[in-house]
Every structure is written in C-alpha cells, then in structure tokens.
N, C-alpha and C. Protein backbone atom coordinates (compact mmCIF):
# COMPACT_ATOMS: atom_id res chain seq x y z
N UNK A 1 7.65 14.18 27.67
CA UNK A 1 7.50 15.02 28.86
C UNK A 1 6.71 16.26 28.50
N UNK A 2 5.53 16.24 29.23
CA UNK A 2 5.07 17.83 29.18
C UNK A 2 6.00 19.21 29.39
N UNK A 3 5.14 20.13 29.22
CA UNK A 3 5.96 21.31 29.20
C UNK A 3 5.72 22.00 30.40
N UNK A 4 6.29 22.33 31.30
CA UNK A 4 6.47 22.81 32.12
C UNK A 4 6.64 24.73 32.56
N UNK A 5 5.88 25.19 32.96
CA UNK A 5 5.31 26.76 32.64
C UNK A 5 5.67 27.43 33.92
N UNK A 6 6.90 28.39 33.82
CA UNK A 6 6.95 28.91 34.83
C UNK A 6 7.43 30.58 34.56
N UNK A 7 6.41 31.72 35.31
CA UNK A 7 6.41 33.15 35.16
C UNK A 7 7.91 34.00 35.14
N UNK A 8 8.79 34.46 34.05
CA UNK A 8 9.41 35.26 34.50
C UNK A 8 9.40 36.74 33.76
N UNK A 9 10.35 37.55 33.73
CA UNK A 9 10.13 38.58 32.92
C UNK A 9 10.35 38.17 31.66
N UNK A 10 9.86 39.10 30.81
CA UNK A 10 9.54 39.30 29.84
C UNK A 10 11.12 39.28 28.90
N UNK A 11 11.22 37.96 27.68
CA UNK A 11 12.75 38.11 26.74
C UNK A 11 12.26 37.84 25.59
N UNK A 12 13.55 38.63 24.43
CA UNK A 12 13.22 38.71 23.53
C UNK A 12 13.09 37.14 22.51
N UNK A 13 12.73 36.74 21.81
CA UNK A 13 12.67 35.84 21.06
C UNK A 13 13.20 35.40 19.77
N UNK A 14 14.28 34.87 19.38
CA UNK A 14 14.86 34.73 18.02
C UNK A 14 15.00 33.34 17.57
N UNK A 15 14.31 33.05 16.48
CA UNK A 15 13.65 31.45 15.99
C UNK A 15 14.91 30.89 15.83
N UNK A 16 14.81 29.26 16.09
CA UNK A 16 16.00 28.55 15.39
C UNK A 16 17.41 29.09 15.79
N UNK A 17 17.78 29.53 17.42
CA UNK A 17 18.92 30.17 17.60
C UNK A 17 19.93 29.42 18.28
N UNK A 18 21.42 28.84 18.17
CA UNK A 18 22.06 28.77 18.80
C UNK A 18 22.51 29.36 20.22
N UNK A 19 22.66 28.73 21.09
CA UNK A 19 23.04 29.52 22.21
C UNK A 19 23.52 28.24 23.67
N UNK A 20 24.57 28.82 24.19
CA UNK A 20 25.58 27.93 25.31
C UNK A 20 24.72 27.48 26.26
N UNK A 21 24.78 25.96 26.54
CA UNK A 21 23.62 25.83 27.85
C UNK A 21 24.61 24.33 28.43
N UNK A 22 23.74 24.65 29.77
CA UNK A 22 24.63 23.73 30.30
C UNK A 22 24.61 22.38 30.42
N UNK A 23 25.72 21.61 29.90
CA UNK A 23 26.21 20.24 29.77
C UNK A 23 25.38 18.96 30.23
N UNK A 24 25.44 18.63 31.89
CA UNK A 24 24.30 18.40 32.38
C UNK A 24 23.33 18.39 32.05
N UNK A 25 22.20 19.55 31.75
CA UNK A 25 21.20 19.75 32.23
C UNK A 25 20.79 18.92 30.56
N UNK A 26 22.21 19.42 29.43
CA UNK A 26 21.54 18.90 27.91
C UNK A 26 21.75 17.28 27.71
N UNK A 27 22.51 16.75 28.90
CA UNK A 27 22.64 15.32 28.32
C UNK A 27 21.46 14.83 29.09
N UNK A 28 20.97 15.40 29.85
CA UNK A 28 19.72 15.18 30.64
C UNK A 28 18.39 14.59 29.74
N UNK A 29 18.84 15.82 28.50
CA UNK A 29 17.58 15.87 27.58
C UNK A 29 16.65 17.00 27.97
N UNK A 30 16.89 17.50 28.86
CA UNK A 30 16.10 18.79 29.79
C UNK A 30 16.32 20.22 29.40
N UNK A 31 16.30 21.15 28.84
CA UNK A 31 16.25 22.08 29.01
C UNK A 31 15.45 22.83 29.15
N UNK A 32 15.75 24.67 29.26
CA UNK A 32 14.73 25.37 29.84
C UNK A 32 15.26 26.46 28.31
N UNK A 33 13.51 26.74 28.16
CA UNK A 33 13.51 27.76 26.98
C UNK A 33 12.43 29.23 27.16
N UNK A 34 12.68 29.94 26.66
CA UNK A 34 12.22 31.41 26.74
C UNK A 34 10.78 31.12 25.49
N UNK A 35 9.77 31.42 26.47
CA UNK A 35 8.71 31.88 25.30
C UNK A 35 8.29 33.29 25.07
N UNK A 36 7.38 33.39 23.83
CA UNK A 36 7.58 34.99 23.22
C UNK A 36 6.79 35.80 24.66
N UNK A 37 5.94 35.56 25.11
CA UNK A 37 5.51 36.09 26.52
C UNK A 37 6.35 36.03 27.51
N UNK A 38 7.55 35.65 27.38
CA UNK A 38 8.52 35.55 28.91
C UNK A 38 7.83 34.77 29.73
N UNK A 39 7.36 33.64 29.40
CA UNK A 39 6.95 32.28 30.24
C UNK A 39 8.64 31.16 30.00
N UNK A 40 8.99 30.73 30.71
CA UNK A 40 9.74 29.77 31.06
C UNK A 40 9.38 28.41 30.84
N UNK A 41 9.57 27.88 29.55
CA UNK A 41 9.30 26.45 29.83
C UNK A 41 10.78 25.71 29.51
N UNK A 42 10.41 24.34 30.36
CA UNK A 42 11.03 23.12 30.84
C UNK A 42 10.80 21.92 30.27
N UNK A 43 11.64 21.59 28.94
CA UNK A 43 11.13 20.49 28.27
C UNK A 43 12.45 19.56 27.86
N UNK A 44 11.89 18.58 27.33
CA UNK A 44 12.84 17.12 26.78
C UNK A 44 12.77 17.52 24.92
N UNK A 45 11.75 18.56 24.67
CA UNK A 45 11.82 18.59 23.06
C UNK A 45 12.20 20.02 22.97
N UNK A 46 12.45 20.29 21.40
CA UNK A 46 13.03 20.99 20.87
C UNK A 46 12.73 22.31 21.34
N UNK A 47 13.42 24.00 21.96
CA UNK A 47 12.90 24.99 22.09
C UNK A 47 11.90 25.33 20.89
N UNK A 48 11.87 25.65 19.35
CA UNK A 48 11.31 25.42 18.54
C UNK A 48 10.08 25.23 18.05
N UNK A 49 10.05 23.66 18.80
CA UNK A 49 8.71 23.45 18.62
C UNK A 49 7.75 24.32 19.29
N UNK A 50 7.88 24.74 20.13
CA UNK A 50 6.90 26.06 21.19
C UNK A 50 7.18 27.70 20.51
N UNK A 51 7.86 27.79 19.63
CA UNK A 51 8.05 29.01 19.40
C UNK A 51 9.13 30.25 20.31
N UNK A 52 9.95 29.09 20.96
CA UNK A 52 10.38 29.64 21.91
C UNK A 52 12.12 29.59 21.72
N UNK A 53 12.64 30.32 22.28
CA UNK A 53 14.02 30.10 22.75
C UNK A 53 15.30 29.18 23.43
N UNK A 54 16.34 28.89 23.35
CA UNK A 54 16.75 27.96 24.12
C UNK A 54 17.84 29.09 25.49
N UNK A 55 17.41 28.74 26.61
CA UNK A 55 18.30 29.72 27.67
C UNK A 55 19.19 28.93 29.06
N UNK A 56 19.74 29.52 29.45
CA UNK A 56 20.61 28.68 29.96
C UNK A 56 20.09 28.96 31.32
N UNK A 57 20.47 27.00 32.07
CA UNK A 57 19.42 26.97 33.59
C UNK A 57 20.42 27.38 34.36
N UNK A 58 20.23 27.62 35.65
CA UNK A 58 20.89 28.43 36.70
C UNK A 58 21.51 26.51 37.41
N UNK A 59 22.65 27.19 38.11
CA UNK A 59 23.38 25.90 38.21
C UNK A 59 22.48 25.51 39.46
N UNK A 60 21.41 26.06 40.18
CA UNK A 60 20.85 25.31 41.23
C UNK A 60 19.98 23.95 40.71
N UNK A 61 19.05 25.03 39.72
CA UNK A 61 18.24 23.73 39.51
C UNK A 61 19.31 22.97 38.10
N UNK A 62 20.46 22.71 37.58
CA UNK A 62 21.02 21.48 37.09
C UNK A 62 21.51 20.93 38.43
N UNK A 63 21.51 21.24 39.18
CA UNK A 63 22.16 20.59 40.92
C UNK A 63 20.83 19.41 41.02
N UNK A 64 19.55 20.16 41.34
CA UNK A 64 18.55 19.67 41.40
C UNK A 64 18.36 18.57 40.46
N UNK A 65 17.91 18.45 39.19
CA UNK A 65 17.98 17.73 38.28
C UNK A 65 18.90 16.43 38.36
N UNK A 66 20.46 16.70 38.34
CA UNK A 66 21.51 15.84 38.71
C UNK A 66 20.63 14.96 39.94
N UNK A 67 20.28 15.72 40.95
CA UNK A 67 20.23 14.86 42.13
C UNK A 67 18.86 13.96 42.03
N UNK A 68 17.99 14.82 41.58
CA UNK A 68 16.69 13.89 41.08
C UNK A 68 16.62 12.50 40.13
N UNK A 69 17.75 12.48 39.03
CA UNK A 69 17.87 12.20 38.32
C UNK A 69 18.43 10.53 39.22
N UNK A 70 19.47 10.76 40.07
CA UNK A 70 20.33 10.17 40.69
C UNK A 70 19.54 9.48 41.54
N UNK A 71 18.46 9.53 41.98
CA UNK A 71 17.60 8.97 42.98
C UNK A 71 16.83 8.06 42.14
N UNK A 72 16.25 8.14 41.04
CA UNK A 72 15.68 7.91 40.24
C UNK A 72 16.05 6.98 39.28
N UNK A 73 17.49 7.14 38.87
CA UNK A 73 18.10 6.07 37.81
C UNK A 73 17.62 7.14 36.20
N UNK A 74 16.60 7.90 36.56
CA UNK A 74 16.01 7.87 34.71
C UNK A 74 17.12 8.84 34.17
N UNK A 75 18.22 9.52 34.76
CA UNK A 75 19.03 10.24 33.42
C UNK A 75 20.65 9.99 33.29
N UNK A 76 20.99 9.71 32.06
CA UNK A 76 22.14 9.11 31.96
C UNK A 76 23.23 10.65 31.46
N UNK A 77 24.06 11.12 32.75
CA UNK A 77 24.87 11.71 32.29
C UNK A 77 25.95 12.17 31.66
N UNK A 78 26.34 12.48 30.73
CA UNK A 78 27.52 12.51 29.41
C UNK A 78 28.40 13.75 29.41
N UNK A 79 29.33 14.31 29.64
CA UNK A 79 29.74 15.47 30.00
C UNK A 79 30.68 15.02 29.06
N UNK A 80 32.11 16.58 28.84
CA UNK A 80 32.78 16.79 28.08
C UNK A 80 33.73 15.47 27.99
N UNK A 81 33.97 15.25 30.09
CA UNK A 81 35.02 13.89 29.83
C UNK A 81 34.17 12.38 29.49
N UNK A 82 33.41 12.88 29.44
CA UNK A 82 32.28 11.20 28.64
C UNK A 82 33.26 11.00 27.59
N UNK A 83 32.69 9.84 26.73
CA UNK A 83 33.18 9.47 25.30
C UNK A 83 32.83 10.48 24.46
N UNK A 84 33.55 10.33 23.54
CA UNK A 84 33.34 10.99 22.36
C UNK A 84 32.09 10.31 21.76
N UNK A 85 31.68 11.30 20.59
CA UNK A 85 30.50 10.75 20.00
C UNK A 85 31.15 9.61 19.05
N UNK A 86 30.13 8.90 18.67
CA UNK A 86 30.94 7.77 17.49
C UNK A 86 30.82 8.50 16.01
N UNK A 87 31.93 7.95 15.62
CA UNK A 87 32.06 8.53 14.14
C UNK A 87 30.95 7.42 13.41
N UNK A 88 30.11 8.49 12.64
CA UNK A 88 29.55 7.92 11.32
C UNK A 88 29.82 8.13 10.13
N UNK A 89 29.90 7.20 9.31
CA UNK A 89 30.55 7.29 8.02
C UNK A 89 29.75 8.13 6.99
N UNK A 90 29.77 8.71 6.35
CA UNK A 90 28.89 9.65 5.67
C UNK A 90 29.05 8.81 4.27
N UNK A 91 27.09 8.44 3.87
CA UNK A 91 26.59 7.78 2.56
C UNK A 91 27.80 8.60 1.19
N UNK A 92 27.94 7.76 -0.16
CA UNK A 92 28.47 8.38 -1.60
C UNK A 92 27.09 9.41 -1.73
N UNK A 93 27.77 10.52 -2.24
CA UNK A 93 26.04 11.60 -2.73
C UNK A 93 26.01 10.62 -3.69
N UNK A 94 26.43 9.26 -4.33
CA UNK A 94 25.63 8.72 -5.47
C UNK A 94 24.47 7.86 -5.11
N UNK A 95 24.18 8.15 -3.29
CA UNK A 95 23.19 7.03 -2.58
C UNK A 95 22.10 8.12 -2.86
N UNK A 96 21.98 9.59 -3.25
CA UNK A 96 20.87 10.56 -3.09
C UNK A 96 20.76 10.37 -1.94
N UNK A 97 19.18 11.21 -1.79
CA UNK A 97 19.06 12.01 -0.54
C UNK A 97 18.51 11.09 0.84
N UNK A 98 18.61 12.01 1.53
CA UNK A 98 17.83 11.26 2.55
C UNK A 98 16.32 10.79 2.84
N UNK A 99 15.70 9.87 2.64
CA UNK A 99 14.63 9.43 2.58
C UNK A 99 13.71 9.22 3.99
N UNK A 100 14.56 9.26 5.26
CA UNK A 100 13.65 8.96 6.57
C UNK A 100 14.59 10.05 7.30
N UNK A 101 13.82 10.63 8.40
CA UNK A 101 14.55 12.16 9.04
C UNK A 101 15.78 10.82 10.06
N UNK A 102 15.75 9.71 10.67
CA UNK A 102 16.70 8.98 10.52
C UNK A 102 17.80 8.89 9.39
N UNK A 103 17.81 8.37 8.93
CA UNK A 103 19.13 8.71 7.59
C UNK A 103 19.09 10.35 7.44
N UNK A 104 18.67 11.01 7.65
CA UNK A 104 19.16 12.91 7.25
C UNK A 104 20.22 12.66 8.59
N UNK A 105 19.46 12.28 9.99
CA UNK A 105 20.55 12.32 11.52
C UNK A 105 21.92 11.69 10.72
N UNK A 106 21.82 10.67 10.45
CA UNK A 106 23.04 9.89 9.87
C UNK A 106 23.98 10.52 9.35
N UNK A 107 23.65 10.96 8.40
CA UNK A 107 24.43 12.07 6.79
C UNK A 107 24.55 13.25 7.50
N UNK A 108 24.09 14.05 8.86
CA UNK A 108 25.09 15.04 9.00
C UNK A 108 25.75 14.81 10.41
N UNK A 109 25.66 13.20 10.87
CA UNK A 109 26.84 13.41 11.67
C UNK A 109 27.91 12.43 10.84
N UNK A 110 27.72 12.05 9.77
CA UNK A 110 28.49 11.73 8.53
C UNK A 110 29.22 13.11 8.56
N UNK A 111 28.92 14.09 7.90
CA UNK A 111 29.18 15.12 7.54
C UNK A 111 30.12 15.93 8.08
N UNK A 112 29.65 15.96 9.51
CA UNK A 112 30.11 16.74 10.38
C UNK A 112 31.30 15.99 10.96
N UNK A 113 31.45 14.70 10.87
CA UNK A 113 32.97 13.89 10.90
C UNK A 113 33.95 14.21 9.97
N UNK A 114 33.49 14.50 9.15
CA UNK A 114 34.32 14.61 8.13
C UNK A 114 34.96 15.99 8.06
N UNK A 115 33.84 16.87 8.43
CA UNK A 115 34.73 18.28 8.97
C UNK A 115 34.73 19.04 7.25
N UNK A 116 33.31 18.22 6.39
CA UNK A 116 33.38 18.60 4.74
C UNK A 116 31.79 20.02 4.61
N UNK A 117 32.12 20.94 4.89
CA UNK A 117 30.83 21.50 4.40
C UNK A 117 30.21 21.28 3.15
N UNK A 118 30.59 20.74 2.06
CA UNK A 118 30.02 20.34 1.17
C UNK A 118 29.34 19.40 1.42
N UNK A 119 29.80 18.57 2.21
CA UNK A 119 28.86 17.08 2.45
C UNK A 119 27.89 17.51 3.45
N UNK A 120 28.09 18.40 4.26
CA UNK A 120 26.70 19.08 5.37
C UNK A 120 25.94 19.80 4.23
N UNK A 121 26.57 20.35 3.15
CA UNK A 121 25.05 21.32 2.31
C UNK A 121 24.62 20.10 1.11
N UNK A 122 24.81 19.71 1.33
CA UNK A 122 24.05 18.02 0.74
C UNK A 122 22.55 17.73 1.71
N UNK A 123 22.64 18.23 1.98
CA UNK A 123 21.60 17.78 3.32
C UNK A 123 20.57 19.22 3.36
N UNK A 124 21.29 20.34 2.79
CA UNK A 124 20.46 21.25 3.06
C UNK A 124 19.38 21.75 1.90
N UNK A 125 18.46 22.14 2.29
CA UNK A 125 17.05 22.82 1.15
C UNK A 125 17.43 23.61 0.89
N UNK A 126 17.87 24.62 -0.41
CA UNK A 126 18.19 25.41 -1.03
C UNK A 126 16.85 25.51 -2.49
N UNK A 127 15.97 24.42 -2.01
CA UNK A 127 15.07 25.64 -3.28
C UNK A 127 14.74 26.80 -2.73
N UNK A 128 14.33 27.61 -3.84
CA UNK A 128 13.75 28.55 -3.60
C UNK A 128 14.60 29.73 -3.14
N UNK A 129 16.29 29.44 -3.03
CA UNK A 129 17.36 30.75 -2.50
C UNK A 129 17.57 31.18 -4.07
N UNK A 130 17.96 32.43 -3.92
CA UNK A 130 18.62 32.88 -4.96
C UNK A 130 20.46 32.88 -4.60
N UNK A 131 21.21 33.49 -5.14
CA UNK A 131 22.58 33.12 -5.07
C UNK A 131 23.21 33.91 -4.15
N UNK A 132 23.01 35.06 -3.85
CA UNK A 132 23.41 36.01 -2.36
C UNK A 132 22.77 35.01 -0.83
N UNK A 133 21.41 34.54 -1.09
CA UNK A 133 21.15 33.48 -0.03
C UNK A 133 21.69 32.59 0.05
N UNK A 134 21.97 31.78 -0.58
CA UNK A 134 22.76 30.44 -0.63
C UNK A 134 24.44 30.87 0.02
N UNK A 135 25.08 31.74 -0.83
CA UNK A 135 25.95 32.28 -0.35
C UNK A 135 26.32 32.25 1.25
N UNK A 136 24.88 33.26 1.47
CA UNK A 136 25.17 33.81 3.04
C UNK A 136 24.96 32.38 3.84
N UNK A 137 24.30 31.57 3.57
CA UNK A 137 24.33 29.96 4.13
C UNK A 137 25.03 28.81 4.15
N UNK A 138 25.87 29.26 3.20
CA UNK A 138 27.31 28.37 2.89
C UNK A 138 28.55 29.18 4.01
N UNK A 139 27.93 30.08 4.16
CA UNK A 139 29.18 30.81 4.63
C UNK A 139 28.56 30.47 6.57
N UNK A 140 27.66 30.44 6.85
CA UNK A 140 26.59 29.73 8.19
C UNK A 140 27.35 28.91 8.37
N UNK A 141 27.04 28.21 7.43
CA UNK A 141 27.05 26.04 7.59
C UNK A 141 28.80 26.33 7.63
N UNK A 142 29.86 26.71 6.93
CA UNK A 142 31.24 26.61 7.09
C UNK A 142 31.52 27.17 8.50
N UNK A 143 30.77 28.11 8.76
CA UNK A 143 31.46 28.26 10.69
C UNK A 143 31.04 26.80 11.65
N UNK A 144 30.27 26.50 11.15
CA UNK A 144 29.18 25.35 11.92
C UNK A 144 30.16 24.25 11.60
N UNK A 145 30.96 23.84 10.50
CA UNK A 145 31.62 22.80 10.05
C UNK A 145 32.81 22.50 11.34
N UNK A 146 33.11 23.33 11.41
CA UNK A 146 34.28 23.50 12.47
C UNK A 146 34.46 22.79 13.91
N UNK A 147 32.96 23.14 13.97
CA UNK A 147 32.43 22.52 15.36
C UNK A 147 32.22 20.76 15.61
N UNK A 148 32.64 20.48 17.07
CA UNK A 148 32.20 19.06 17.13
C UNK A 148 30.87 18.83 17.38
N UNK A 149 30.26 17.96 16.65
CA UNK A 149 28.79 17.38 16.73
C UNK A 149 28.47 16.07 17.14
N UNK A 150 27.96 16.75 19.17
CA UNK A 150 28.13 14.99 19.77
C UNK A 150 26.69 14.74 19.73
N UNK A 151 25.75 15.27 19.37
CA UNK A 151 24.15 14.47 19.18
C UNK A 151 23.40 15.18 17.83
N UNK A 152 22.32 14.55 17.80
CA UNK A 152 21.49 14.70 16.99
C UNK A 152 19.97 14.38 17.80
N UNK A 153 18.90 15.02 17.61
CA UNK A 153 17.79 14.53 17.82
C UNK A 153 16.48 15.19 16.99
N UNK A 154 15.85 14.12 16.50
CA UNK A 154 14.50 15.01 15.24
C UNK A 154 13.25 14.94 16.31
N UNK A 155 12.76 16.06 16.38
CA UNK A 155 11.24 16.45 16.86
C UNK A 155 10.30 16.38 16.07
N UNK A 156 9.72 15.59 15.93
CA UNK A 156 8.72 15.48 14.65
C UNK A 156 6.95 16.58 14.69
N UNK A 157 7.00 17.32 14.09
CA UNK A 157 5.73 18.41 14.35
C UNK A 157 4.94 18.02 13.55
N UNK A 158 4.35 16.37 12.98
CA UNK A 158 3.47 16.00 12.44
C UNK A 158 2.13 15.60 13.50
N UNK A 159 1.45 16.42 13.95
CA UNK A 159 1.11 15.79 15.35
C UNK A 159 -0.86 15.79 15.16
N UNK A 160 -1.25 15.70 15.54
CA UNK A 160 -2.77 15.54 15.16
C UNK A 160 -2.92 15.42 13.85
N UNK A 161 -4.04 16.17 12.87
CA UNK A 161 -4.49 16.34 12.01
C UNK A 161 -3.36 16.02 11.02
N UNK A 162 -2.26 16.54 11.00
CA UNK A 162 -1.07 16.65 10.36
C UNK A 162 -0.83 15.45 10.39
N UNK A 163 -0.86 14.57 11.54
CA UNK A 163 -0.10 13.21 11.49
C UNK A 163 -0.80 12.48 10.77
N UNK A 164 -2.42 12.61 10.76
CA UNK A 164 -3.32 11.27 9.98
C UNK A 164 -3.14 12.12 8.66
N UNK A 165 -3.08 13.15 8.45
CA UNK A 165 -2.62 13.59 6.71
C UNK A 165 -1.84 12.90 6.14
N UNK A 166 -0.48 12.83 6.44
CA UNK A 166 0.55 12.60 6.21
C UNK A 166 0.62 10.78 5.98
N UNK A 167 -0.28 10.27 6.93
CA UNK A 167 -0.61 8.82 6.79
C UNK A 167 -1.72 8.07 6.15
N UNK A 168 -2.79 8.99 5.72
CA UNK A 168 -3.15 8.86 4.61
C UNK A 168 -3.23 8.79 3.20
N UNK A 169 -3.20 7.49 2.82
CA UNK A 169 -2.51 6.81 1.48
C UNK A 169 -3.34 7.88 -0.02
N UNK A 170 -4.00 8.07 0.47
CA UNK A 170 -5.28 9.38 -0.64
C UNK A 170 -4.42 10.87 -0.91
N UNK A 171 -3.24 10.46 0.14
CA UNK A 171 -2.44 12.30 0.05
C UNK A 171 -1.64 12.25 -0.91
N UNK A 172 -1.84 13.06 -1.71
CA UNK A 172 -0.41 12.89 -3.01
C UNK A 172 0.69 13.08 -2.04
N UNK A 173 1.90 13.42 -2.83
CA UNK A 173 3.11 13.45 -2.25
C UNK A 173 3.46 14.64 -2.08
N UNK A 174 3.39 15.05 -2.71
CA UNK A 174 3.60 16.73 -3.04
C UNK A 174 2.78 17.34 -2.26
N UNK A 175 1.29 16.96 -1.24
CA UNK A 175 1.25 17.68 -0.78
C UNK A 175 1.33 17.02 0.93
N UNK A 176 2.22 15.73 1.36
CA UNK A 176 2.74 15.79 2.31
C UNK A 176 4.31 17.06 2.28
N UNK A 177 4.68 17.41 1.47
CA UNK A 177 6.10 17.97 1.59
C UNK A 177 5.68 19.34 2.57
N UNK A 178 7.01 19.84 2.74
CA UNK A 178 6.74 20.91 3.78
C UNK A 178 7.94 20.88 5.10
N UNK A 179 7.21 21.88 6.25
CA UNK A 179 8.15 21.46 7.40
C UNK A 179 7.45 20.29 8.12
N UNK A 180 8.48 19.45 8.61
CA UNK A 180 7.76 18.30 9.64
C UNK A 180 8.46 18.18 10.39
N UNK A 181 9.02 19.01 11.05
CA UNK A 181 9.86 18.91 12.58
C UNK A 181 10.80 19.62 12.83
N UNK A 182 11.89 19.44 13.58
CA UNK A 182 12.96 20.13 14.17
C UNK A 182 13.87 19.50 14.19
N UNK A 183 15.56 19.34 13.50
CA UNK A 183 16.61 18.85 14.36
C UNK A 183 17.32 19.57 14.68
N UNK A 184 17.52 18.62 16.48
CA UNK A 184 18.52 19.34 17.01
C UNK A 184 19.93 18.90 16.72
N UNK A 185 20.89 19.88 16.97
CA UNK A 185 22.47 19.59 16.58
C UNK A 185 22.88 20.26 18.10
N UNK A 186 23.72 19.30 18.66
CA UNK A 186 23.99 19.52 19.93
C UNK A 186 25.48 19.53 19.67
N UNK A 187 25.98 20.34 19.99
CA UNK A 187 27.89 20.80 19.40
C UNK A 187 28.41 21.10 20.83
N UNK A 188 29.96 20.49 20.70
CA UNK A 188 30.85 20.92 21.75
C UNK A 188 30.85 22.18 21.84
N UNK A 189 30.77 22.86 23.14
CA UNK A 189 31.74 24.35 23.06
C UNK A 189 32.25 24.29 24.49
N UNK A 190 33.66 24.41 24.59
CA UNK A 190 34.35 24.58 25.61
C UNK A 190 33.90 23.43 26.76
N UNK A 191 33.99 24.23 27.84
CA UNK A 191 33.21 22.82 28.70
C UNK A 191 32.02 22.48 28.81
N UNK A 192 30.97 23.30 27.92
CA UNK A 192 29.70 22.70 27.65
C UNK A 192 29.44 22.53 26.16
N UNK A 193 28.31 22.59 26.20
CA UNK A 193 27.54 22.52 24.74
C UNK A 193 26.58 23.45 24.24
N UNK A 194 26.60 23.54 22.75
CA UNK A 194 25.40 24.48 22.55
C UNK A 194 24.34 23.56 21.77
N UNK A 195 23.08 24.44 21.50
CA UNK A 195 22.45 23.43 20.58
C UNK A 195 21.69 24.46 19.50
N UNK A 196 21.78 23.77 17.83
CA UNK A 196 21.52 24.74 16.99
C UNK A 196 20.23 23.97 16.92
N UNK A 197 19.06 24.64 16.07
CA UNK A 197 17.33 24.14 16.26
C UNK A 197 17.81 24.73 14.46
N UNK A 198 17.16 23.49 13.81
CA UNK A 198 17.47 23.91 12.04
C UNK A 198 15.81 23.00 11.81
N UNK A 199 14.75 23.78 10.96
CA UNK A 199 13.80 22.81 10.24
C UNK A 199 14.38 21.87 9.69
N UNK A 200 13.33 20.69 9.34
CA UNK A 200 13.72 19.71 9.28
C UNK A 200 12.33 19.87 7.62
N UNK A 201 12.75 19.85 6.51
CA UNK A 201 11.49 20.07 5.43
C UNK A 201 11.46 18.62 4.51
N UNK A 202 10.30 18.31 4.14
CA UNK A 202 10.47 17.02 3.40
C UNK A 202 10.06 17.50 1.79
N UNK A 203 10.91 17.54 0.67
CA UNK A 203 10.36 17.92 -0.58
C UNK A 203 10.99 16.59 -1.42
N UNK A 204 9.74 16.56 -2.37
CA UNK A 204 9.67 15.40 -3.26
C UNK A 204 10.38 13.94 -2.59
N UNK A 205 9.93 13.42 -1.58
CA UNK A 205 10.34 12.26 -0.80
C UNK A 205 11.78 12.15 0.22
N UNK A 206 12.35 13.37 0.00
CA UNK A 206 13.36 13.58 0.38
C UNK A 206 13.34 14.48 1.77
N UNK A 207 14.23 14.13 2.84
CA UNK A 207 14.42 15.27 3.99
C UNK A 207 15.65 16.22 3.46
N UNK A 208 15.54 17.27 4.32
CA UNK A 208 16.36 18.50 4.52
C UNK A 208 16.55 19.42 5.68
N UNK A 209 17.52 19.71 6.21
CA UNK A 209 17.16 20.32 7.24
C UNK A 209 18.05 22.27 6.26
N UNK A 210 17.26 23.05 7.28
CA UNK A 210 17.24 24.47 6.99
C UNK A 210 17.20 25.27 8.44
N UNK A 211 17.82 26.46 7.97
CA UNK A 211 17.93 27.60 8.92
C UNK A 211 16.74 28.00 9.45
C-alpha cells in the first residue's frame, strides 16, 4: 500500500518509538504515523521506514476503516477477545543465530513465550556497545520481556539499488551486512496494543534486531 499524505500541524519526532494505538486499526495492518514535517501518513508498513512516528487514529476514521474493510472482505479483524497468539518454541542457542529475518520473527516470539530476556538478547546486536550500553539495553529488553507479543512483522529496506546489491553474487559478505529493515513487535497493552519499531541489522550472515 502506498503512503498516504495528509497536512497537519507540526509533531515532534522520536525514531524507533513505542507508543498505544488502536487495536482495530493495528490488526488492520493500517496505521497512521507522524512525519518530521507534521505530514500525516497512512500506511500498512513500518512508521520507520519513512522516518516517521507511530500516532494514534481518531476513533472516526478506525469506524471508517472497520466499515470499509467490511464491505470489502480485505481486513481480517483480531482484537484483545480474538485468540491468543500461538506459542513458538524458541531454537537451543546451540542452533546459532538467525540466518533469514524469518527465523530472527521466530526466535523472538520464541523468546518472548518464554518470558526469558536472555533468550530475547540472543537475538540482539551488541557489537560495538561498551558495558554501561549493553547494560542500559538489558535493562530496555527486561521491561519489554514482561509484555505479551501477539505479532511480528519485518519491513525489508533493501529496495532499489540496495536490493540488486545485496543480490549480486560479486558482493562479498561483509559488505551486504548493515541495516536491512524494520521489525515490528506488536505487544498487548490493556485493551489495545502498542507497537515497538527495532532495526533489523544483518552482520556476518546473521540477523539482529536493535534499538
């Protein structure tokens, strides 16, 4: 789905942010996000990928949406009294890392079943922290542990130029690594949901997702 551009005032912008949005509108796949100009966009992918914010829609237009949706057949709605998410079993760390941003989705709703922050910072990129960083990110990821985690979805930002790089057999490896997308973590809260936006980095054949 394109992105959808609509004028409002002017909000502030903070990358990769958690924040409460409504239920509906996220099992939709729809939300509405804040860009750094206070433009309003309306998308099915990650706030993130646009540089933008995730903000919460006004209950007219999830009314709207619902009803469009309903005429239409195309959106399948999941709310708090839906099912639960299914439990996935989380890989032995003696399987190593995750090799396709598929298996990383796997291993942290592995993870996040298990309710083990150790087994969620298995998953996370920590080169390059020193030990006060890591720290302050262990101590992140343990509030985050707590929480229920009913989706997952990877945005992949390999997109033009980037994409035939990356698929060209002439590229060492080392220099496909890097960021290549976005996952989202879509968590219970109360009677809705929030959704956290974490990079998604690929080093030495391996995925990771990061703050």
């Amino acid at each position: 789905m394109n992105r959808l551009p609509f004028s409002i005032a002017a909000a502030t912008v903070l990358a990769a942010s958690a924040m409460p949005c409504n239920a509906p509108a996220q099992s939709a796949g729809i939300q509405r996000c804040i860009a750094p100009d206070g433009t309003a966009i309306y998308t099915d992918k990650a706030c993130a990928a646009f540089g933008a914010e995730a903000a919460p829609m006004s209950g007219a237009l999830v009314s709207r949406l619902v009803h469009d949706g309903a005429d239409t057949g195309a959106i399948n709605f999941t709310g708090q009294d839906g099912p639960r998410p299914v439990a996935v079993a989380r890989r032995s760390a003696a399987s190593g890392c995750a090799r396709s941003t598929t298996q990383l989705a796997m291993d942290l709703h592995g993870a996040w079943g298990l309710g083990d922050v150790n087994r969620i910072a298995e998953s996370y990129h920590w080169v390059g922290m020193d030990s006060t960083q890591a720290r302050s990110v262990m101590e992140r990821l343990d509030r985050l542990s707590a929480a229920t985690l009913w989706d997952t979805q990877f945005f992949d930002a390999r997109i033009g130029s980037g994409a035939m790089q990356f698929a060209d057999a002439s590229v060492t490896p080392a220099a496909r690594d890097g960021n290549v997308g976005i996952m989202q973590l879509v968590f219970a809260e109360g009677s809705g949901q929030r959704v956290q936006d974490l990079e998604v980095r690929r080093y030495r054949g391996c995925y990771f997702v990061r703050f």
